[in-house]
N, C-alpha and C. Protein backbone atom coordinates (compact mmCIF):
# COMPACT_ATOMS: atom_id res chain seq x y z
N UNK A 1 46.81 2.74 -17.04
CA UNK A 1 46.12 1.80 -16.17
C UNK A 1 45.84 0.53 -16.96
N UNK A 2 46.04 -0.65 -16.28
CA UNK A 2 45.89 -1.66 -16.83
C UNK A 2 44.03 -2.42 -17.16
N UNK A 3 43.56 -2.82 -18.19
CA UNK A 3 42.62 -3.07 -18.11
C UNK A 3 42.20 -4.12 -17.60
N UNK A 4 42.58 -5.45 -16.77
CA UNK A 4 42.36 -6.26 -16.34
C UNK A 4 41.89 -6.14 -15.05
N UNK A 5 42.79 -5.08 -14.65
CA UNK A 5 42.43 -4.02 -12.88
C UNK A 5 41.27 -3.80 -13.16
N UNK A 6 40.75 -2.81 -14.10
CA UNK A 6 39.87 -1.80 -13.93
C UNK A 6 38.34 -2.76 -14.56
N UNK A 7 38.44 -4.05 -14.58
CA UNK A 7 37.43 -5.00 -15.17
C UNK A 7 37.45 -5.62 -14.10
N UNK A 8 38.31 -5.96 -13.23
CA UNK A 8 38.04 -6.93 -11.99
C UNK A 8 37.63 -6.08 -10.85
N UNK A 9 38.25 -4.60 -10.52
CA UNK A 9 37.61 -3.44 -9.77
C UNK A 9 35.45 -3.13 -9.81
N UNK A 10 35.83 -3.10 -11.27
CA UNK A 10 34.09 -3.04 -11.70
C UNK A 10 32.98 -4.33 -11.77
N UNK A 11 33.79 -5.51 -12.06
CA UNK A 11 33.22 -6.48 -11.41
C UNK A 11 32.51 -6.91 -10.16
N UNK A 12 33.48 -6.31 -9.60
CA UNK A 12 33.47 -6.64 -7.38
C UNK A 12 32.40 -5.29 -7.17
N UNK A 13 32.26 -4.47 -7.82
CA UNK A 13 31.72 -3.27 -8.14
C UNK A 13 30.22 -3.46 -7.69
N UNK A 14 29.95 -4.22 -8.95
CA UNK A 14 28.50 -4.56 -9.70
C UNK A 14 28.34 -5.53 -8.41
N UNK A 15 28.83 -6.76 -8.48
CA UNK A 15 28.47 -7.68 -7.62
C UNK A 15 28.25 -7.33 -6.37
N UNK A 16 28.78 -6.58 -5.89
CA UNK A 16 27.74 -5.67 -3.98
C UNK A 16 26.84 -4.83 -4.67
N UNK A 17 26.70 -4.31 -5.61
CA UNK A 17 25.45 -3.59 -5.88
C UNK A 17 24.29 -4.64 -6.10
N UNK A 18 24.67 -5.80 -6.71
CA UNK A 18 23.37 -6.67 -6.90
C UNK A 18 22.70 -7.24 -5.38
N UNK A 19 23.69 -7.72 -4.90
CA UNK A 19 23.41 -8.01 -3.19
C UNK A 19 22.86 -7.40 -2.39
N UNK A 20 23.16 -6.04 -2.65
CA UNK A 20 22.86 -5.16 -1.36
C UNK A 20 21.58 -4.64 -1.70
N UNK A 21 20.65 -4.33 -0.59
CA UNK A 21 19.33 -3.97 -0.76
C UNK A 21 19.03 -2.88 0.85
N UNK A 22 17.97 -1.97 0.71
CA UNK A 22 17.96 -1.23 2.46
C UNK A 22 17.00 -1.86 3.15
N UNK A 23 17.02 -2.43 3.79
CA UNK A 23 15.95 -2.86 4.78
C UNK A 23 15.61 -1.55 5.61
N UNK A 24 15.32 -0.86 5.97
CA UNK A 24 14.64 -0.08 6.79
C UNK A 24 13.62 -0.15 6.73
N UNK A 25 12.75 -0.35 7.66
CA UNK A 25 11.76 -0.31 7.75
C UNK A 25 10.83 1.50 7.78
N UNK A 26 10.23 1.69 6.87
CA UNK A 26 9.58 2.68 6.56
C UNK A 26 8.24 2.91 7.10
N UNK A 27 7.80 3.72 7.56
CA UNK A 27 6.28 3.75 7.61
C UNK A 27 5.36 5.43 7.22
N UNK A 28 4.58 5.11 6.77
CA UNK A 28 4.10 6.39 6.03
C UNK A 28 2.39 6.59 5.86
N UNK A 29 1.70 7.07 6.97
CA UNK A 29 0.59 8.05 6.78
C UNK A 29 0.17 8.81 6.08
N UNK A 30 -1.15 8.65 5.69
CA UNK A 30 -1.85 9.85 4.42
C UNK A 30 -3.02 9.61 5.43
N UNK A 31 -3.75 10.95 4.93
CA UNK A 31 -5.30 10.83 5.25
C UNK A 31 -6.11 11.52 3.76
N UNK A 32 -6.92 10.81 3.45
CA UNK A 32 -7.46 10.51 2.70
C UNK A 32 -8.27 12.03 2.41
N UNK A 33 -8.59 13.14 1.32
CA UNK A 33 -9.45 14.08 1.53
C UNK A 33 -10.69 14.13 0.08
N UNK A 34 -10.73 15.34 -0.06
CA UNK A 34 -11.87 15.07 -1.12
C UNK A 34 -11.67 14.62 -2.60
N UNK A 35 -9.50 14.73 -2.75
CA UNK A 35 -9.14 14.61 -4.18
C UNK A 35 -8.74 13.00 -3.81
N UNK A 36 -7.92 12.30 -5.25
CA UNK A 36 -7.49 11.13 -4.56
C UNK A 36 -6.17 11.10 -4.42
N UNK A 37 -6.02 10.06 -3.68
CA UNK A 37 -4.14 9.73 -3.22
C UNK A 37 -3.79 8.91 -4.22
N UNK A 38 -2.63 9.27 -5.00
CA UNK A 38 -1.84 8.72 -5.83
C UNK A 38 -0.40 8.15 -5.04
N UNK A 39 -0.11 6.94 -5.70
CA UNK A 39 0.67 6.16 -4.86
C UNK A 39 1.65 5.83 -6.17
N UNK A 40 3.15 6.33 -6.20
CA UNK A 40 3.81 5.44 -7.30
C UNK A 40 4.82 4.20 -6.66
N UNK A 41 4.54 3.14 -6.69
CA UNK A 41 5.54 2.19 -6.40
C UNK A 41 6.24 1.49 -7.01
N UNK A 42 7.67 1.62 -6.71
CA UNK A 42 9.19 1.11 -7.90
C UNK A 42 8.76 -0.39 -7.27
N UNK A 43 9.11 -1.01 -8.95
CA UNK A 43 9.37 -2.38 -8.95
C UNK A 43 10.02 -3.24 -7.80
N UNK A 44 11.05 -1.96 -7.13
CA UNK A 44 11.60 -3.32 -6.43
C UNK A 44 11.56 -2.40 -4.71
N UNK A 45 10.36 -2.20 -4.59
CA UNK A 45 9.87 -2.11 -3.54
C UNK A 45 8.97 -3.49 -2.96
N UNK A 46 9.17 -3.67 -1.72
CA UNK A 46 8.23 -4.70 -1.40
C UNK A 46 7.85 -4.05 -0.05
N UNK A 47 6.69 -4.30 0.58
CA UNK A 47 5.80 -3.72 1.85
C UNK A 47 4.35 -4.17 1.86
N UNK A 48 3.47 -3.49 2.24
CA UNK A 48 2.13 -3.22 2.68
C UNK A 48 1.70 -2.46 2.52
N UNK A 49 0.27 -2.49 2.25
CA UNK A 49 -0.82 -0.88 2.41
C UNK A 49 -1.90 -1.37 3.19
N UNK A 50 -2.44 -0.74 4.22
CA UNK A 50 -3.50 -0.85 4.87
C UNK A 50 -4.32 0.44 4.46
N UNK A 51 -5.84 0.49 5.23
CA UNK A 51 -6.98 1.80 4.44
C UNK A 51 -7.84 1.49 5.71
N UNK A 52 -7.99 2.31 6.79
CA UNK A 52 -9.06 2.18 7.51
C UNK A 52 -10.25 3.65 8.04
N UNK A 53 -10.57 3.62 8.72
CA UNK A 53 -11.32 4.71 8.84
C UNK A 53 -11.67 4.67 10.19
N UNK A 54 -11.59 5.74 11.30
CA UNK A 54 -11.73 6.11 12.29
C UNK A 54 -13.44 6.91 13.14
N UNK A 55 -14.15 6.37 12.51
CA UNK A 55 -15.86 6.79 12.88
C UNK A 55 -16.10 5.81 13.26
N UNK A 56 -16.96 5.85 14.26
CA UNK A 56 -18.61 4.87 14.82
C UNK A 56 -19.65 5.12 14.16
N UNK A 57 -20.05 3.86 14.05
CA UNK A 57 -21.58 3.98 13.26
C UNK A 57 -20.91 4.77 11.84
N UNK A 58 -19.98 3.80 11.29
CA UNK A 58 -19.92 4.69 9.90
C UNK A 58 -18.90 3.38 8.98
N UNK A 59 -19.58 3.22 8.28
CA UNK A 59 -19.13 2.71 7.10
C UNK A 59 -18.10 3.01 5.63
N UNK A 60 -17.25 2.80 5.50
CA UNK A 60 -16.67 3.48 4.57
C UNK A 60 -16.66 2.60 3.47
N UNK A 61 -16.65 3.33 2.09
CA UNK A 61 -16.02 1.86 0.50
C UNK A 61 -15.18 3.16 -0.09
N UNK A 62 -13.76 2.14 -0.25
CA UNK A 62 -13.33 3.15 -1.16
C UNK A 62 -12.82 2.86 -2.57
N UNK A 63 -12.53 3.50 -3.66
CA UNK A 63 -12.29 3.12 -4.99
C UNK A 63 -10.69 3.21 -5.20
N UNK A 64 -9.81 1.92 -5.22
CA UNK A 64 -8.87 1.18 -5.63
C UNK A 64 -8.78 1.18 -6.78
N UNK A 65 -7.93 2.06 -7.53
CA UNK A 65 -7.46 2.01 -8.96
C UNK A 65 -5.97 1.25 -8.80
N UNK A 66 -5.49 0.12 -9.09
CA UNK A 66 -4.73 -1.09 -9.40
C UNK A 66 -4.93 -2.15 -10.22
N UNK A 67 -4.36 -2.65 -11.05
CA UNK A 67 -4.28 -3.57 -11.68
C UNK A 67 -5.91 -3.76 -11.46
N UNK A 68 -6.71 -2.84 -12.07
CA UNK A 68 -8.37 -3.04 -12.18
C UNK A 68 -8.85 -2.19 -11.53
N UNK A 69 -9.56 -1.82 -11.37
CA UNK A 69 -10.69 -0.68 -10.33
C UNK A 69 -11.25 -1.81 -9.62
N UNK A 70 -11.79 -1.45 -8.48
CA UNK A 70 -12.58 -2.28 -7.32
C UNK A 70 -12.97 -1.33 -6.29
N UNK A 71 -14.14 -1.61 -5.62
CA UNK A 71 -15.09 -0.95 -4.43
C UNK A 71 -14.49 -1.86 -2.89
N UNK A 72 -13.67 -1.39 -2.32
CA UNK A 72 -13.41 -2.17 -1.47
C UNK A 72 -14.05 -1.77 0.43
N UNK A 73 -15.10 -2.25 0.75
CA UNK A 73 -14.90 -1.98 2.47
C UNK A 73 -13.67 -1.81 2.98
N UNK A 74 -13.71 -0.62 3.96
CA UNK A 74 -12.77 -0.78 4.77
C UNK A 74 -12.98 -1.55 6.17
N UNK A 75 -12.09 -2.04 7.52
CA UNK A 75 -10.34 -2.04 6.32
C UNK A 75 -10.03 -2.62 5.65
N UNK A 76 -9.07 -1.93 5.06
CA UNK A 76 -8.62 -3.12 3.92
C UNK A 76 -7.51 -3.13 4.12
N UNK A 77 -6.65 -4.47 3.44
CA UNK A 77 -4.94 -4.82 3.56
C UNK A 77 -4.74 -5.25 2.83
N UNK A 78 -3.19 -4.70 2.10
CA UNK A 78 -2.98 -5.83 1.20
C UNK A 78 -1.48 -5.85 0.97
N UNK A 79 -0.61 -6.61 0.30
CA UNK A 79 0.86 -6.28 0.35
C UNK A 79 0.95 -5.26 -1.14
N UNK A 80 1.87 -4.42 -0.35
CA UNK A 80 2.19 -3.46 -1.49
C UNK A 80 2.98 -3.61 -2.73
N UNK A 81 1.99 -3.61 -4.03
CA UNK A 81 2.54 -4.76 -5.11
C UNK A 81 3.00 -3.40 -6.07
N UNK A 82 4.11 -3.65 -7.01
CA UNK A 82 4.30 -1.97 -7.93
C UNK A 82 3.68 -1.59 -8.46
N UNK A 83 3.76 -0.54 -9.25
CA UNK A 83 2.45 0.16 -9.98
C UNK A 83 2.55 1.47 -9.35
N UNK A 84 0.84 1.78 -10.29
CA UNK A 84 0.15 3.26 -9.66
C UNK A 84 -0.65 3.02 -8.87
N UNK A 85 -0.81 3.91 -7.76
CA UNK A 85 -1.89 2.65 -6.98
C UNK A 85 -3.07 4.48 -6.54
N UNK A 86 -4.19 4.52 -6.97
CA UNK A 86 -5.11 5.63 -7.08
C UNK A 86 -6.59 5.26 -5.91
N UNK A 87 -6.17 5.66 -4.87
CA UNK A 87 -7.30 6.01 -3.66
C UNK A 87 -8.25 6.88 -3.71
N UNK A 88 -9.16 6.22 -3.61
CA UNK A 88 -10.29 7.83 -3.57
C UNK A 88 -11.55 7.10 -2.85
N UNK A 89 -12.21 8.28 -2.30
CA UNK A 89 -13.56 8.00 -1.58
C UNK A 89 -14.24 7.44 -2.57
N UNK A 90 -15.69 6.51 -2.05
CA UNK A 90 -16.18 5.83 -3.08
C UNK A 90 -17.79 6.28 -2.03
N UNK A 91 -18.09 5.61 -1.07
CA UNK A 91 -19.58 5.95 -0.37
C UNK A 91 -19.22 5.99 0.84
N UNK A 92 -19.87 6.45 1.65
CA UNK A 92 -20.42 6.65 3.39
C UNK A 92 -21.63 5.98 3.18
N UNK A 93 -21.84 4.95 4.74
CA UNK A 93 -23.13 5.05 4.99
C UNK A 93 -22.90 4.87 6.72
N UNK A 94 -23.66 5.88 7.15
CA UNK A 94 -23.52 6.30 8.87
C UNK A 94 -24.96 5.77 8.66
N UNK A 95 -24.66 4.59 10.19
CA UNK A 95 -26.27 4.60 10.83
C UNK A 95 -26.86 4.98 12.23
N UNK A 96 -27.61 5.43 11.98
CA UNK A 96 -27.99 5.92 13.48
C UNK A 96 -29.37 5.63 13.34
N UNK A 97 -29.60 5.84 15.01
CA UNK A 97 -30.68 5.36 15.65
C UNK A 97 -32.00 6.31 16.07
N UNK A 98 -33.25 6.07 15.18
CA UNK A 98 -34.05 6.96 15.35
C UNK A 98 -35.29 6.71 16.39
N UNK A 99 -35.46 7.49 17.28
CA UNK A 99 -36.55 7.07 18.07
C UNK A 99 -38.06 7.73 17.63
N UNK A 100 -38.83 6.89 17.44
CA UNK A 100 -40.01 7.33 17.28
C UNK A 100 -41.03 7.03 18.27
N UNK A 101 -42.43 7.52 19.16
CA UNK A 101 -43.05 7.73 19.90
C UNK A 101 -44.28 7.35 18.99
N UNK A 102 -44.76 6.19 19.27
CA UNK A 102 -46.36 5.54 18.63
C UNK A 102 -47.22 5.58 19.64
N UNK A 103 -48.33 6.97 19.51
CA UNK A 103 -49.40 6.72 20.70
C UNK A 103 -50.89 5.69 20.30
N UNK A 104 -51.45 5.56 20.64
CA UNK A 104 -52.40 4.53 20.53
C UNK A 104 -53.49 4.60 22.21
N UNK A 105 -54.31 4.79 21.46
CA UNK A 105 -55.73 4.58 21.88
C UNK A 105 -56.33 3.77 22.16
N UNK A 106 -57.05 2.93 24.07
CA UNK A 106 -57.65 1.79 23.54
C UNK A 106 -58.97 2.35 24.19
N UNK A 107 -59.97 1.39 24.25
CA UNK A 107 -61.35 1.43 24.58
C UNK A 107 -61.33 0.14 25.47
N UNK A 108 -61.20 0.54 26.99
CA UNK A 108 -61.27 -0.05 27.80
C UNK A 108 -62.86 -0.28 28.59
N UNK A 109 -63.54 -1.00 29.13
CA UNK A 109 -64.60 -0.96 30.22
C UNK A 109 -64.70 -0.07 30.94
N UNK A 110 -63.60 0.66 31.46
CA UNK A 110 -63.25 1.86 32.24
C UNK A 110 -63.17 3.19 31.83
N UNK A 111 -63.02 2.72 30.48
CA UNK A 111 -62.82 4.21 29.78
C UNK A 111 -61.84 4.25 28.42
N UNK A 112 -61.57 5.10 28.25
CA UNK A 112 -60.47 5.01 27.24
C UNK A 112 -59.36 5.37 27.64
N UNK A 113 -58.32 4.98 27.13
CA UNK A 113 -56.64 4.68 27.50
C UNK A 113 -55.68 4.81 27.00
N UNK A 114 -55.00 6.02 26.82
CA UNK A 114 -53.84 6.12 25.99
C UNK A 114 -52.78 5.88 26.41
N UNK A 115 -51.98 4.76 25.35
CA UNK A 115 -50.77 4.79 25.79
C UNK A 115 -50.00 5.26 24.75
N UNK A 116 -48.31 5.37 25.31
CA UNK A 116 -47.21 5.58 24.86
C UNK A 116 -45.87 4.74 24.51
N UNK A 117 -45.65 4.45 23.20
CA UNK A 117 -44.70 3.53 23.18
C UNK A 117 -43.25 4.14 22.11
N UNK A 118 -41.85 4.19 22.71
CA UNK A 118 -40.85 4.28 21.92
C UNK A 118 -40.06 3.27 21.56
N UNK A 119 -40.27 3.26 20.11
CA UNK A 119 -39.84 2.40 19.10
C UNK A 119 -38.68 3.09 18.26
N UNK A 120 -37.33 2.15 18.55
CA UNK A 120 -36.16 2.82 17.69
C UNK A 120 -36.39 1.58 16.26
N UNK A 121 -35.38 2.86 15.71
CA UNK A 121 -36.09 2.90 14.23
C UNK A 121 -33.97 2.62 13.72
N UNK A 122 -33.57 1.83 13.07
CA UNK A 122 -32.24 2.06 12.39
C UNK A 122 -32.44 2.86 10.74
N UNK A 123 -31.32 3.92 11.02
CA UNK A 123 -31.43 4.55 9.43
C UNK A 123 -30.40 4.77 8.96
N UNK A 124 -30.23 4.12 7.68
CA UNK A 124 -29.02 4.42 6.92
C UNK A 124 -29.33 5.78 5.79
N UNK A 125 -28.26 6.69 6.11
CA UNK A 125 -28.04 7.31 5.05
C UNK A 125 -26.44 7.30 4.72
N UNK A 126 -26.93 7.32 3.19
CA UNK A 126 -25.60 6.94 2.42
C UNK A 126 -25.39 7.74 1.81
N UNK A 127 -24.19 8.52 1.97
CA UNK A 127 -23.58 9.39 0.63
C UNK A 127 -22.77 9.31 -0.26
N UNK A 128 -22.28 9.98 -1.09
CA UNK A 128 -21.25 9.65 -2.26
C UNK A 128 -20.05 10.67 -1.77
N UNK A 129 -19.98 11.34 -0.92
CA UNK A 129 -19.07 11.82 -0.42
C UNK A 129 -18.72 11.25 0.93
N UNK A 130 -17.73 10.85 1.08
CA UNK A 130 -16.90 10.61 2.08
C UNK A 130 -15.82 11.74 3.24
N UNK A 131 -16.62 11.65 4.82
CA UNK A 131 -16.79 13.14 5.43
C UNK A 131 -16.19 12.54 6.40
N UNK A 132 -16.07 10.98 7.05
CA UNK A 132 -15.18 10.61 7.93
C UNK A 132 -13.90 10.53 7.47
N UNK A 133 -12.78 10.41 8.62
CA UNK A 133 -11.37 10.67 7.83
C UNK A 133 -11.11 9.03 7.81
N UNK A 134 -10.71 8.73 6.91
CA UNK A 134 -9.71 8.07 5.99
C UNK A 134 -8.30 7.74 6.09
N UNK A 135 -8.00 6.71 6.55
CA UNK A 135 -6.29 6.56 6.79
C UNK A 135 -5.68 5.72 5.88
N UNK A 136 -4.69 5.57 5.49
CA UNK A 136 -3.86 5.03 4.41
C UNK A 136 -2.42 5.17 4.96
N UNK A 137 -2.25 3.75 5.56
CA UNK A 137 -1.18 3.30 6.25
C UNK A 137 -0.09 2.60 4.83
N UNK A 138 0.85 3.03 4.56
CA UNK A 138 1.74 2.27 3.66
C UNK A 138 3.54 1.99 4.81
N UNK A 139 3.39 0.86 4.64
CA UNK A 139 4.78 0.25 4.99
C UNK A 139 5.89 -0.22 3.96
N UNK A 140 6.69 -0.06 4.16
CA UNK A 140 7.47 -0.52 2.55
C UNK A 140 8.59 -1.20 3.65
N UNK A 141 9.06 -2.28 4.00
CA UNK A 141 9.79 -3.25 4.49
C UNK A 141 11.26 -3.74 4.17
N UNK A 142 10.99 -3.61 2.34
CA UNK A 142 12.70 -3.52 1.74
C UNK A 142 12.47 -2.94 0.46
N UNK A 143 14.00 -2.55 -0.23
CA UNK A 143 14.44 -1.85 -1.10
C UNK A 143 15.31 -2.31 -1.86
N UNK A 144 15.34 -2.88 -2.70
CA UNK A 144 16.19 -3.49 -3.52
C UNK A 144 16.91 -2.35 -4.54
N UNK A 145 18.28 -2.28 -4.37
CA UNK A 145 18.97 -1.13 -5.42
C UNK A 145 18.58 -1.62 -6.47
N UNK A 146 18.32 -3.33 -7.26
CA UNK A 146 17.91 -3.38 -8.91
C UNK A 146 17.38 -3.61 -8.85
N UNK A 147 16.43 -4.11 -9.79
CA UNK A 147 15.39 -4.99 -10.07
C UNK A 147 15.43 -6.47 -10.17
N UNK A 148 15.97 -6.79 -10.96
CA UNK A 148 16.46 -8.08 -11.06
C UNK A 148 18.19 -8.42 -10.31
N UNK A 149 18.41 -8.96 -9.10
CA UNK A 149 19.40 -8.71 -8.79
C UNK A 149 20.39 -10.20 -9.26
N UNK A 150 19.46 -11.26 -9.98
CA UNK A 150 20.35 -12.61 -10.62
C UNK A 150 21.10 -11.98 -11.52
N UNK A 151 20.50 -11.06 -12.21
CA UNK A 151 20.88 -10.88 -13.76
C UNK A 151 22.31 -9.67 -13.78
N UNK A 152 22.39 -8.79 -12.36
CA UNK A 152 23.32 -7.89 -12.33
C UNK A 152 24.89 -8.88 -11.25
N UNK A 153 23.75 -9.70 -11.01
CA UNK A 153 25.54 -10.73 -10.14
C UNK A 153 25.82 -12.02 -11.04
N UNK A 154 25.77 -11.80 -12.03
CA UNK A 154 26.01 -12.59 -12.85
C UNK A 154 26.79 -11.67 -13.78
N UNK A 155 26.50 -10.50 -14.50
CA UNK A 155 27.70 -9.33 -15.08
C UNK A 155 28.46 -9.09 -14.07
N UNK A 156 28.22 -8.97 -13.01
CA UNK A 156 29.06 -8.49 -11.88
C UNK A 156 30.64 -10.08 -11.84
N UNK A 157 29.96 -11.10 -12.28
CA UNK A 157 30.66 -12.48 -11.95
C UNK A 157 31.24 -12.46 -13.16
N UNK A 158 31.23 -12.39 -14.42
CA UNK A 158 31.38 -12.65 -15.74
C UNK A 158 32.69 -11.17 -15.20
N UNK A 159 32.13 -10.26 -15.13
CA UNK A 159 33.39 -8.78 -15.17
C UNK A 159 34.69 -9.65 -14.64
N UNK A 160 34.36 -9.76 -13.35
CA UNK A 160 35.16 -9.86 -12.16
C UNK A 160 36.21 -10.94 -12.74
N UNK A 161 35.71 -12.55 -12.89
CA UNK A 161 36.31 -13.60 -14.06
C UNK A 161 37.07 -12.83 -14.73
N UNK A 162 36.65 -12.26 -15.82
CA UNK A 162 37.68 -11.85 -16.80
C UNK A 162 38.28 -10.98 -16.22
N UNK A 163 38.09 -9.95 -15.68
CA UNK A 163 39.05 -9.20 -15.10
C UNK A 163 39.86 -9.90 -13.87
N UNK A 164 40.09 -10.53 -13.46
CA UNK A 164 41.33 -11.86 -12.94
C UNK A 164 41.88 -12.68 -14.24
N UNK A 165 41.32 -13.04 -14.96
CA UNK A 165 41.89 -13.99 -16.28
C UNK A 165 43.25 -12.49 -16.88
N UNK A 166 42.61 -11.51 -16.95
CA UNK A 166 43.33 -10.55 -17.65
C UNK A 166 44.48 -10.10 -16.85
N UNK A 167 44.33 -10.34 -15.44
CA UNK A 167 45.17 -9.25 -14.45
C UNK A 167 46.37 -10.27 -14.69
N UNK A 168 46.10 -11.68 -14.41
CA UNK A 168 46.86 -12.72 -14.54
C UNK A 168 47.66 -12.65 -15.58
N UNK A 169 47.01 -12.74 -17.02
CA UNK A 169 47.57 -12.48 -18.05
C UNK A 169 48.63 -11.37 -18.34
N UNK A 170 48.26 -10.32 -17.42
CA UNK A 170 48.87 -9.30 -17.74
C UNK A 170 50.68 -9.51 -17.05
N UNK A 171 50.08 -9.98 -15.81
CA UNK A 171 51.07 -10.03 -14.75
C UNK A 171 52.13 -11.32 -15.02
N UNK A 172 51.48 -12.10 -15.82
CA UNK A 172 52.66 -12.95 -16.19
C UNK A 172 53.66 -13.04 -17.74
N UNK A 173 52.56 -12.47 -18.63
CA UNK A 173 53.14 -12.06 -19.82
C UNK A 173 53.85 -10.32 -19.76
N UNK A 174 53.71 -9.90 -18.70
CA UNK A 174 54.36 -8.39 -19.20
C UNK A 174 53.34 -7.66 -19.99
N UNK A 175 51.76 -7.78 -20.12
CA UNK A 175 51.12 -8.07 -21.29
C UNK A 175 50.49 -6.86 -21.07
N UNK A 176 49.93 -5.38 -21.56
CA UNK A 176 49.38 -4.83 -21.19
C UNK A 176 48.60 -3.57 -22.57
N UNK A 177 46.77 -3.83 -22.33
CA UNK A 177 45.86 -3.68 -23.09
C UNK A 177 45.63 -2.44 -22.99
């Protein structure tokens, strides 16, 4: 086999591998439980992550291990950047509404007079466990086969070149490597 073929074959090779990437659109659900969600994302992923939570009267924060730790409210959004990306419950705080009944006594001319009055009361309790569910929406949008795809269509261009300089060479000198 001639080597000028098999350098201009692997050239044209490389060069659709640098180009080509999958667009499919992906979509992918977690729900969040008492351990955390570990997320690994390749460099040459690009998408979204969303984090919301499905309760009334309920508050969620959760702890974002990425490029830093952070306490984030939900929801949250953000584009899905590479890395490790480490979810976990952080606090609850559910509020609800307490009614309380204040009687009171007056001293009227007529007599005395009790009345009745209900007074709601707002109460937060907050826990460190997180008991509403938790969603963790990840979209990933495209897929790039490399990482750097300048740097592989450029070997892919350099192959391909010489492997035509060579095929040429070969084919007109009788010339063969």
């Amino acid at each position: 086999m001639k080597i000028g073929t098999l350098l201009l074959a692997l050239g044209i090779a490389i060069l659709a591998l640098g180009s080509v990437s999958i667009n499919a659109h992906v979509k992918y659900t977690l729900t969040l439980g008492p351990h955390p969600v570990n997320l690994d994302v390749p460099p040459t992923a690009s998408g979204f992550i969303s984090i919301s939570e499905n309760a009334t009267n309920t508050t969620v924060y959760v702890l974002i291990n990425h490029d830093g730790s952070r306490v984030v409210k939900l929801p949250y959004s953000s584009p899905l950047t590479p890395g490790n990306w480490s979810i976990e419950g952080y606090k609850e705080i559910i509020v609800t509404v307490a009614k309380e009944v204040i009687t009171q006594n007056e001293t009227l001319k007529c007599g005395n007079v009790t009345t009745q009055k209900v007074v709601n009361h707002l109460v937060q309790n907050v826990s460190s466990n997180v008991t509403s569910p938790v969603y963790i929406h990840v979209e990933v949008d495209r897929m790039d086969l490399v990482q750097d795809p300048a740097v592989v269509e450029g070997v892919g261009g350099i192959l391909t070149a010489l492997g035509l300089i060579l095929v040429i060479l070969e084919t007109r000198l009788n010339f063969s490597i």
